[in-house]
N, C-alpha and C. Protein backbone atom coordinates (compact mmCIF):
# COMPACT_ATOMS: atom_id res chain seq x y z
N UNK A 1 91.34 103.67 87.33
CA UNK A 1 89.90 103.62 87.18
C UNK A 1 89.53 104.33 85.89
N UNK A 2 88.93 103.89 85.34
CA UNK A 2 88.28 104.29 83.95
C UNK A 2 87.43 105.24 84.08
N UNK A 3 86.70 105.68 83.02
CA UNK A 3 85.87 107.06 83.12
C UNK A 3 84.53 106.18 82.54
N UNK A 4 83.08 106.28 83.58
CA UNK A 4 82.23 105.99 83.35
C UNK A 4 81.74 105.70 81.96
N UNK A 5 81.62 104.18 82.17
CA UNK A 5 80.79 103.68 80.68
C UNK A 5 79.34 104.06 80.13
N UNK A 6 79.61 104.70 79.21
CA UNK A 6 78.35 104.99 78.72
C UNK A 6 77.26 104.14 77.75
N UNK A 7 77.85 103.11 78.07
CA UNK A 7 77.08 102.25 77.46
C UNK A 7 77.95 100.40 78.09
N UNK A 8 77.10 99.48 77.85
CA UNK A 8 77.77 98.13 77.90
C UNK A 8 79.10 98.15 77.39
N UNK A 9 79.58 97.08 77.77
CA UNK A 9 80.95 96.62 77.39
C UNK A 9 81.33 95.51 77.78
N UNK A 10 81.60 94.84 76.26
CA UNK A 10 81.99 93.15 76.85
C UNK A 10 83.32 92.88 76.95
N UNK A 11 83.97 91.97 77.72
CA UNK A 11 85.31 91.84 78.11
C UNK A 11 85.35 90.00 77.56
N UNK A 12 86.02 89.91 76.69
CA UNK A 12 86.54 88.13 76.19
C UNK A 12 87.26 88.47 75.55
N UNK A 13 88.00 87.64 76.55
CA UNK A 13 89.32 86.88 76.04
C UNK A 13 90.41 87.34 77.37
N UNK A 14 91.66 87.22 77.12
CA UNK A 14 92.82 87.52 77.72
C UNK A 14 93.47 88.74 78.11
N UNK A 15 93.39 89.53 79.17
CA UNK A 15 93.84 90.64 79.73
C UNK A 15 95.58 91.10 79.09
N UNK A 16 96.03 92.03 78.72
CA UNK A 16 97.29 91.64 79.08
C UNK A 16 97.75 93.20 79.28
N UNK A 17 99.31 93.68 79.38
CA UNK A 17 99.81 94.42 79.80
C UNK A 17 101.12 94.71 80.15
N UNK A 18 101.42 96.32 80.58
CA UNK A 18 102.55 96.62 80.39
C UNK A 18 103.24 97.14 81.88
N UNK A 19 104.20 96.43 82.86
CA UNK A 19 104.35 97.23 83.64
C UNK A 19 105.75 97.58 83.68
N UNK A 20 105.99 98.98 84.11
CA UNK A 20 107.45 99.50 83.82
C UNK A 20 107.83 99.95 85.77
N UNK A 21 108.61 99.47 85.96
CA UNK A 21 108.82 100.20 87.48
C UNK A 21 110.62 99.56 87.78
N UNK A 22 110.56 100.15 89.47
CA UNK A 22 112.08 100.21 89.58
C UNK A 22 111.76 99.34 90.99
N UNK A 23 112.63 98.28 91.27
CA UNK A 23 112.13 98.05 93.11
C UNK A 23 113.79 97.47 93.33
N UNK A 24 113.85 97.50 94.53
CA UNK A 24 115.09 97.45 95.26
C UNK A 24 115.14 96.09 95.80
N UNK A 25 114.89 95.04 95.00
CA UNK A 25 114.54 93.57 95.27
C UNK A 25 115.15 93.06 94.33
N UNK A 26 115.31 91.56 94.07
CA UNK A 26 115.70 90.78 92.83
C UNK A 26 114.50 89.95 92.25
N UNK A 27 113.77 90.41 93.22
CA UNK A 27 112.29 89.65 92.72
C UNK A 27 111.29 89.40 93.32
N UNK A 28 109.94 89.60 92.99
CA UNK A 28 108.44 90.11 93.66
C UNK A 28 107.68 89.18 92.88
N UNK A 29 106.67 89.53 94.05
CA UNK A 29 105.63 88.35 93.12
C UNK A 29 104.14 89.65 93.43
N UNK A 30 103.35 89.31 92.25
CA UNK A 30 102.76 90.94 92.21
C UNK A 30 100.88 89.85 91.46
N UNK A 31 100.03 90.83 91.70
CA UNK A 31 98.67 90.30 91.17
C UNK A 31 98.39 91.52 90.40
N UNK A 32 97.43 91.17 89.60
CA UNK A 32 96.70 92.49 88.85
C UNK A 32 95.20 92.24 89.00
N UNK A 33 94.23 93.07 89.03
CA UNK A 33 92.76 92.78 89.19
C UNK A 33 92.33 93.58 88.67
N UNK A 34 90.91 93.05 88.02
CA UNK A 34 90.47 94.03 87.53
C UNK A 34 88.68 93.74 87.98
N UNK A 35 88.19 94.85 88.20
CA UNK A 35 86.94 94.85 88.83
C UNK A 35 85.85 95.62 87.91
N UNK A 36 84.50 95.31 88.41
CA UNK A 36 83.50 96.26 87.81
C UNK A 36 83.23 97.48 88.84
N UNK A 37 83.19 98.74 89.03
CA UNK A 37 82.63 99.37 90.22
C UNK A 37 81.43 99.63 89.63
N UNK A 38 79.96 99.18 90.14
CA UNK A 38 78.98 99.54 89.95
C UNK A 38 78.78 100.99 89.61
N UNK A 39 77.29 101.53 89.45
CA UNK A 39 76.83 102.68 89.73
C UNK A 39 76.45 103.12 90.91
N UNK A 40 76.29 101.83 91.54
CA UNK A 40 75.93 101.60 92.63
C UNK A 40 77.29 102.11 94.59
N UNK A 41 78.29 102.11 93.32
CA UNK A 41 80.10 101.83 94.19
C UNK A 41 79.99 100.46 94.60
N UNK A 42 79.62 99.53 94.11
CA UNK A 42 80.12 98.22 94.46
C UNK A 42 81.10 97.54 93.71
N UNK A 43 81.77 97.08 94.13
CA UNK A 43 83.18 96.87 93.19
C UNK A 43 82.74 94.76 93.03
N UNK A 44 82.67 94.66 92.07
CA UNK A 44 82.45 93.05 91.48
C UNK A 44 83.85 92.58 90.80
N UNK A 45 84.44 91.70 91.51
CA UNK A 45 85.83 90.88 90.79
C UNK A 45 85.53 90.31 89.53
N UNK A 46 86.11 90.79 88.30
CA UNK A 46 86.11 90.05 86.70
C UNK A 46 87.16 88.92 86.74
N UNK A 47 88.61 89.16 87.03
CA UNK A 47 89.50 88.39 86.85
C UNK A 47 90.59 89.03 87.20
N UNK A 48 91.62 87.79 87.51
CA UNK A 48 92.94 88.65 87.63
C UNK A 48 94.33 88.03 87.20
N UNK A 49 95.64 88.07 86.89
CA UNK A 49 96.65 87.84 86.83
C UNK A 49 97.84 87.94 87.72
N UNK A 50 98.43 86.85 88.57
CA UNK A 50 99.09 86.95 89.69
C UNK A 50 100.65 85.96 88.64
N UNK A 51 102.21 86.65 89.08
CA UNK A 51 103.02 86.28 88.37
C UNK A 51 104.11 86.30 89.50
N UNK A 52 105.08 85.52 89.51
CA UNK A 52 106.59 85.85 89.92
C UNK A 52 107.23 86.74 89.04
N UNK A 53 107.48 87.67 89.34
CA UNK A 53 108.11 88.58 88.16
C UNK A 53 109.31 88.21 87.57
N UNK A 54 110.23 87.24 88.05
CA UNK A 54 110.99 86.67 87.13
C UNK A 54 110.98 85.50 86.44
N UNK A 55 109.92 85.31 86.50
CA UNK A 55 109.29 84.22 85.41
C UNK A 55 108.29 84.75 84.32
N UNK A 56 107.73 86.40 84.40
CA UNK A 56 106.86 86.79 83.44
C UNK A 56 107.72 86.38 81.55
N UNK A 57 109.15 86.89 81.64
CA UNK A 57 109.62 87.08 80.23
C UNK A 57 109.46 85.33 80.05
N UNK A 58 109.85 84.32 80.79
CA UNK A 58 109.94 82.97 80.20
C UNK A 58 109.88 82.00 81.41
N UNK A 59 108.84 81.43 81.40
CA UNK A 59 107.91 80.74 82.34
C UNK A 59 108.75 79.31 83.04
N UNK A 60 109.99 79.28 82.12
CA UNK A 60 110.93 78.21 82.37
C UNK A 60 112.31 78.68 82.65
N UNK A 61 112.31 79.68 82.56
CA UNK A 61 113.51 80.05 82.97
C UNK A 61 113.45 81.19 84.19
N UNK A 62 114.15 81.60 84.94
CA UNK A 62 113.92 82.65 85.77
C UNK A 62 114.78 83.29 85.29
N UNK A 63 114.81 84.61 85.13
CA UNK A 63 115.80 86.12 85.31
C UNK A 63 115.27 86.75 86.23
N UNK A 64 115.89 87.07 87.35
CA UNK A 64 116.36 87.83 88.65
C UNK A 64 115.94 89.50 87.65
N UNK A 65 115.50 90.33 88.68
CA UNK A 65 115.49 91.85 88.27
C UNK A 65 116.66 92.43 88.86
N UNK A 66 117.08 93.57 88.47
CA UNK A 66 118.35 93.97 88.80
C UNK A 66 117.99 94.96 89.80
N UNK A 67 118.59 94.97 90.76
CA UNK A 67 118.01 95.72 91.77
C UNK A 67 118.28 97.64 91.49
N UNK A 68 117.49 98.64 91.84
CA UNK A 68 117.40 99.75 91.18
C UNK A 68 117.28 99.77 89.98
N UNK A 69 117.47 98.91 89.17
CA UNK A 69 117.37 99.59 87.76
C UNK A 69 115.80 99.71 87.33
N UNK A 70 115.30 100.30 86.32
CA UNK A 70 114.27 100.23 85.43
C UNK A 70 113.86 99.15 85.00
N UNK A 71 113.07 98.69 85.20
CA UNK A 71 112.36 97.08 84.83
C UNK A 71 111.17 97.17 84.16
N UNK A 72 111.08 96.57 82.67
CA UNK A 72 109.60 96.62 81.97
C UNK A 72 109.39 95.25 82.15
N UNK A 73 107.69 94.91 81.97
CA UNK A 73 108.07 93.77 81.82
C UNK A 73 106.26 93.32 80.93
N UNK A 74 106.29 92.90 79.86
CA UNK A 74 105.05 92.87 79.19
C UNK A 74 104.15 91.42 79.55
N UNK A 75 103.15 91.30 79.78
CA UNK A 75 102.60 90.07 80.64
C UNK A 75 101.18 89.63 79.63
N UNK A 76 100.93 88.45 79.78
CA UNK A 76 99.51 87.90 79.12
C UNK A 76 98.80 87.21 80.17
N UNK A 77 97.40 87.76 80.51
CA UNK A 77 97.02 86.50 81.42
C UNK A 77 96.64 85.31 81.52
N UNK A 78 96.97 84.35 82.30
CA UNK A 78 96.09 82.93 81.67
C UNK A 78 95.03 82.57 81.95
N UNK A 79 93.87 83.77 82.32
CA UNK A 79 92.86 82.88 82.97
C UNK A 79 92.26 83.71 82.19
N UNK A 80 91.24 82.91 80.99
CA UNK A 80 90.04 83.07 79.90
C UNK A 80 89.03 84.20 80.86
N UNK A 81 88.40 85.09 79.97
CA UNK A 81 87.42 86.15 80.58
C UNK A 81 86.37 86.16 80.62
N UNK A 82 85.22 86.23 80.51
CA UNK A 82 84.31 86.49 79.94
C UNK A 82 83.03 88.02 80.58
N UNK A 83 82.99 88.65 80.53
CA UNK A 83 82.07 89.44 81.85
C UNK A 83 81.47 90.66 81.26
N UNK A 84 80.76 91.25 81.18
CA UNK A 84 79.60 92.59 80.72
C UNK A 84 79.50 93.45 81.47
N UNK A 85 80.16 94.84 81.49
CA UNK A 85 80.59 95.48 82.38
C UNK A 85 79.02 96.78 81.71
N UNK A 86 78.64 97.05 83.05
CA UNK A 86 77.36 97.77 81.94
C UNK A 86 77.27 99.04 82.08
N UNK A 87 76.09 100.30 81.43
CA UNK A 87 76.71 101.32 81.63
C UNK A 87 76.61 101.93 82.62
N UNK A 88 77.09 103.21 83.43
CA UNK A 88 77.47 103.34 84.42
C UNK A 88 78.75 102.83 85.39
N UNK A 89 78.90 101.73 85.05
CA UNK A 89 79.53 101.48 86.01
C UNK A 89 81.47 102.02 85.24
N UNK A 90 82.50 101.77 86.19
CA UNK A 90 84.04 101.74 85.79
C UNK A 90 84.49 100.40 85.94
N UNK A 91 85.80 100.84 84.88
CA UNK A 91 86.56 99.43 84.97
C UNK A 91 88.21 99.82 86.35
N UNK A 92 87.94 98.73 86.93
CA UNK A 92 88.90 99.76 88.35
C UNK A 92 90.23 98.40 87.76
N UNK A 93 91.48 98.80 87.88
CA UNK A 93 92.39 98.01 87.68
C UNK A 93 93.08 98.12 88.94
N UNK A 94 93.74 97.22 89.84
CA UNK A 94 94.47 96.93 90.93
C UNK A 94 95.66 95.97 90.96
N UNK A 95 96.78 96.92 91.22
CA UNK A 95 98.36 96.38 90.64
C UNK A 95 98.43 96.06 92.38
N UNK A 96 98.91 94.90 93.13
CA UNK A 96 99.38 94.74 94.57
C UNK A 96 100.41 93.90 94.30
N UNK A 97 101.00 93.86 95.52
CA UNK A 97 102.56 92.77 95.92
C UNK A 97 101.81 91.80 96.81
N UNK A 98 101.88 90.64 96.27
CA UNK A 98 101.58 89.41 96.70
C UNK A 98 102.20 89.04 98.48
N UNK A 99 101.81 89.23 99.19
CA UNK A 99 102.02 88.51 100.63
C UNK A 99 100.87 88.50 101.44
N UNK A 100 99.95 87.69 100.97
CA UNK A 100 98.81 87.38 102.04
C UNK A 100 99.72 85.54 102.57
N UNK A 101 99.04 85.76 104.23
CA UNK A 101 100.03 84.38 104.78
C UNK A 101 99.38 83.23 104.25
N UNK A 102 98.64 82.84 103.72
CA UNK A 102 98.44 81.63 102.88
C UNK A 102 98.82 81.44 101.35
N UNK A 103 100.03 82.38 101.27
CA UNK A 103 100.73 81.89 99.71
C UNK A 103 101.83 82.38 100.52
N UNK A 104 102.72 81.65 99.39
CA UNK A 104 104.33 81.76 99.69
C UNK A 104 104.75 82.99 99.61
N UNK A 105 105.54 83.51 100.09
CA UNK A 105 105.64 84.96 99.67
C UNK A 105 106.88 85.13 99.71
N UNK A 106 106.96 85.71 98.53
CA UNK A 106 108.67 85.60 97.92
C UNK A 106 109.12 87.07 98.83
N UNK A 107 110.54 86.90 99.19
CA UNK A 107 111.25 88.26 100.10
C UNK A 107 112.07 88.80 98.74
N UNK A 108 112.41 88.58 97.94
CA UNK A 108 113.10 88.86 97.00
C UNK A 108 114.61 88.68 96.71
N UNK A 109 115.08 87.65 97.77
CA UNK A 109 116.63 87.74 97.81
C UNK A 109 117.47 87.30 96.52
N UNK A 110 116.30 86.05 95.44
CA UNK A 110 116.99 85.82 94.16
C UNK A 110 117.32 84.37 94.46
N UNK A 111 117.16 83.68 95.80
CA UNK A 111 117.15 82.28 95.77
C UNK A 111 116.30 81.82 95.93
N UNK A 112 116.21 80.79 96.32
CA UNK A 112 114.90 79.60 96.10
C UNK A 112 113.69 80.11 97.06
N UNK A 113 112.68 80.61 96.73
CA UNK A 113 111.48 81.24 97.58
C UNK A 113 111.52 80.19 98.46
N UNK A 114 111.52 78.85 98.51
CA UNK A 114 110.79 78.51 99.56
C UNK A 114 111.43 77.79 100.75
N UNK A 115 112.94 78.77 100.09
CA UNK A 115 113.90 78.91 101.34
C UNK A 115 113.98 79.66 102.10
N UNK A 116 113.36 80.87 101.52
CA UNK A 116 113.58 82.15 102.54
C UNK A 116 112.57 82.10 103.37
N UNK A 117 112.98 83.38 104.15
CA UNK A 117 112.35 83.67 105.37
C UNK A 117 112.39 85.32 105.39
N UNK A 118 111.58 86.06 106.67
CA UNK A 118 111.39 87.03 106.67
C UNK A 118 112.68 87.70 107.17
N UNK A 119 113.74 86.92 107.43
CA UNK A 119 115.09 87.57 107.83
C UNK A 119 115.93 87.88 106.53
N UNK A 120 115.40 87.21 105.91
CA UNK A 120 116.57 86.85 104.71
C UNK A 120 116.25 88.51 103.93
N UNK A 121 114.84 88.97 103.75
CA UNK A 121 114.49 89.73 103.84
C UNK A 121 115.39 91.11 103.68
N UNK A 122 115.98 91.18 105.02
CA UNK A 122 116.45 92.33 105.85
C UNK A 122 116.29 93.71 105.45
N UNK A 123 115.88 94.00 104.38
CA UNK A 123 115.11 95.06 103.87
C UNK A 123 113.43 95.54 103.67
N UNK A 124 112.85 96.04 103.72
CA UNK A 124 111.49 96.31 103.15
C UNK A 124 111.49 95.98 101.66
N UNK A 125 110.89 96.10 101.17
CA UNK A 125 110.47 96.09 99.73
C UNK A 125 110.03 97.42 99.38
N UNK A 126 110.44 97.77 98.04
CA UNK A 126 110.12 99.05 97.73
C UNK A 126 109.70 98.92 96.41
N UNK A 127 108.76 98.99 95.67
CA UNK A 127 108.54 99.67 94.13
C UNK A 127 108.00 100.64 93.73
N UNK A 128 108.49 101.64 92.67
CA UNK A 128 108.31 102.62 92.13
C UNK A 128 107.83 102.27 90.88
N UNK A 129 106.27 102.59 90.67
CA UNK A 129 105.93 102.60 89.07
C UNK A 129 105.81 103.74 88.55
N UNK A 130 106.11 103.29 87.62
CA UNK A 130 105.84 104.66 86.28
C UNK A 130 104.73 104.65 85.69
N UNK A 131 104.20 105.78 84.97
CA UNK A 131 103.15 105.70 84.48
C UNK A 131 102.96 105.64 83.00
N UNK A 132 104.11 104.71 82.61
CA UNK A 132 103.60 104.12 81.21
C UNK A 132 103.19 102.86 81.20
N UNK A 133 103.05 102.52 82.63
CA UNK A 133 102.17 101.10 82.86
C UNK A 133 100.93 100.96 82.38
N UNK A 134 100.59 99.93 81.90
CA UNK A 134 99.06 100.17 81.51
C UNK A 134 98.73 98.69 81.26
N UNK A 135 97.48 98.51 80.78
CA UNK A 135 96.02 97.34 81.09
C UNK A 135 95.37 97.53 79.55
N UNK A 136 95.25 95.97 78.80
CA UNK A 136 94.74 96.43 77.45
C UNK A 136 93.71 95.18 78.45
N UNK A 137 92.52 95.49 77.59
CA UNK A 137 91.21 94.64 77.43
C UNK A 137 90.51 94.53 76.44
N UNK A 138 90.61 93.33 75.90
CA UNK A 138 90.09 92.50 74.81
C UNK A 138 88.50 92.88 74.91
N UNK A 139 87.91 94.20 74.87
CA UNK A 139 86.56 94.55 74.45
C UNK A 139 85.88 94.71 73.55
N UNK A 140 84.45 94.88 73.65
CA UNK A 140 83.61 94.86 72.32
C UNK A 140 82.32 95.63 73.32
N UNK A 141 82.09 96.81 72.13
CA UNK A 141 80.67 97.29 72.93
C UNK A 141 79.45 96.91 72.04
């Protein structure tokens, strides 16, 4: 969450970003959001970026994450912005792991998602981020 705007702030163009973490999977599928929180505390959806993480480096190829190791991985979003975040309010950013039951939801085993199942699973999912993760926004005040 950002530190209260003291003035307007326009958001166009393309979100993008840096996330560095460790997870005990071969592969996640993860969203990013980014919201307005009023002055009010009402939180208003701007846009967001949802990825298979082994398709972020090359959209045609998959690379598997290595399980425990350190994983960066630098991302662009594809969905155009446009929104006026005004003053008072924060910019709230929200990193989640994709499994609501109306999308596929990858278990991470490294084969074909829409083979698996919640057995295949047999672990939890775990990620550890670091905090050289971060959120650039294409602004203008």
């Amino acid at each position: 969450e950002s530190a209260t705007l003291k003035q307007p702030l326009d958001l166009a163009g393309l979100f993008a970003g840096h996330l560095d973490f460790v997870t005990n999977k071969k592969d996640l599928d993860f969203n990013i959001s980014l919201y307005e929180r009023t002055a009010k505390g009402e939180y208003l959806g701007v846009t967001y970026y949802q990825a298979r993480a082994s398709y972020v480096r090359d959209r045609s190829h998959r690379q598997l994450l290595r399980p425990g190791a350190r994983t960066r991985l630098d991302f662009v979003s594809s969905r155009l912005a446009s929104w006026r975040f005004h003053a008072g309010s924060r910019i709230v950013v929200l990193v989640s792991i994709v499994k609501e039951p109306d999308i596929q939801i990858n278990y991470g085993t490294g084969n074909d998602v829409s083979n698996e199942t919640v057995a295949d699973a047999k672990i939890p999912l775990h990620v550890e981020w670091f905090g050289d993760s971060f959120v650039t926004i294409p602004a203008w005040i």
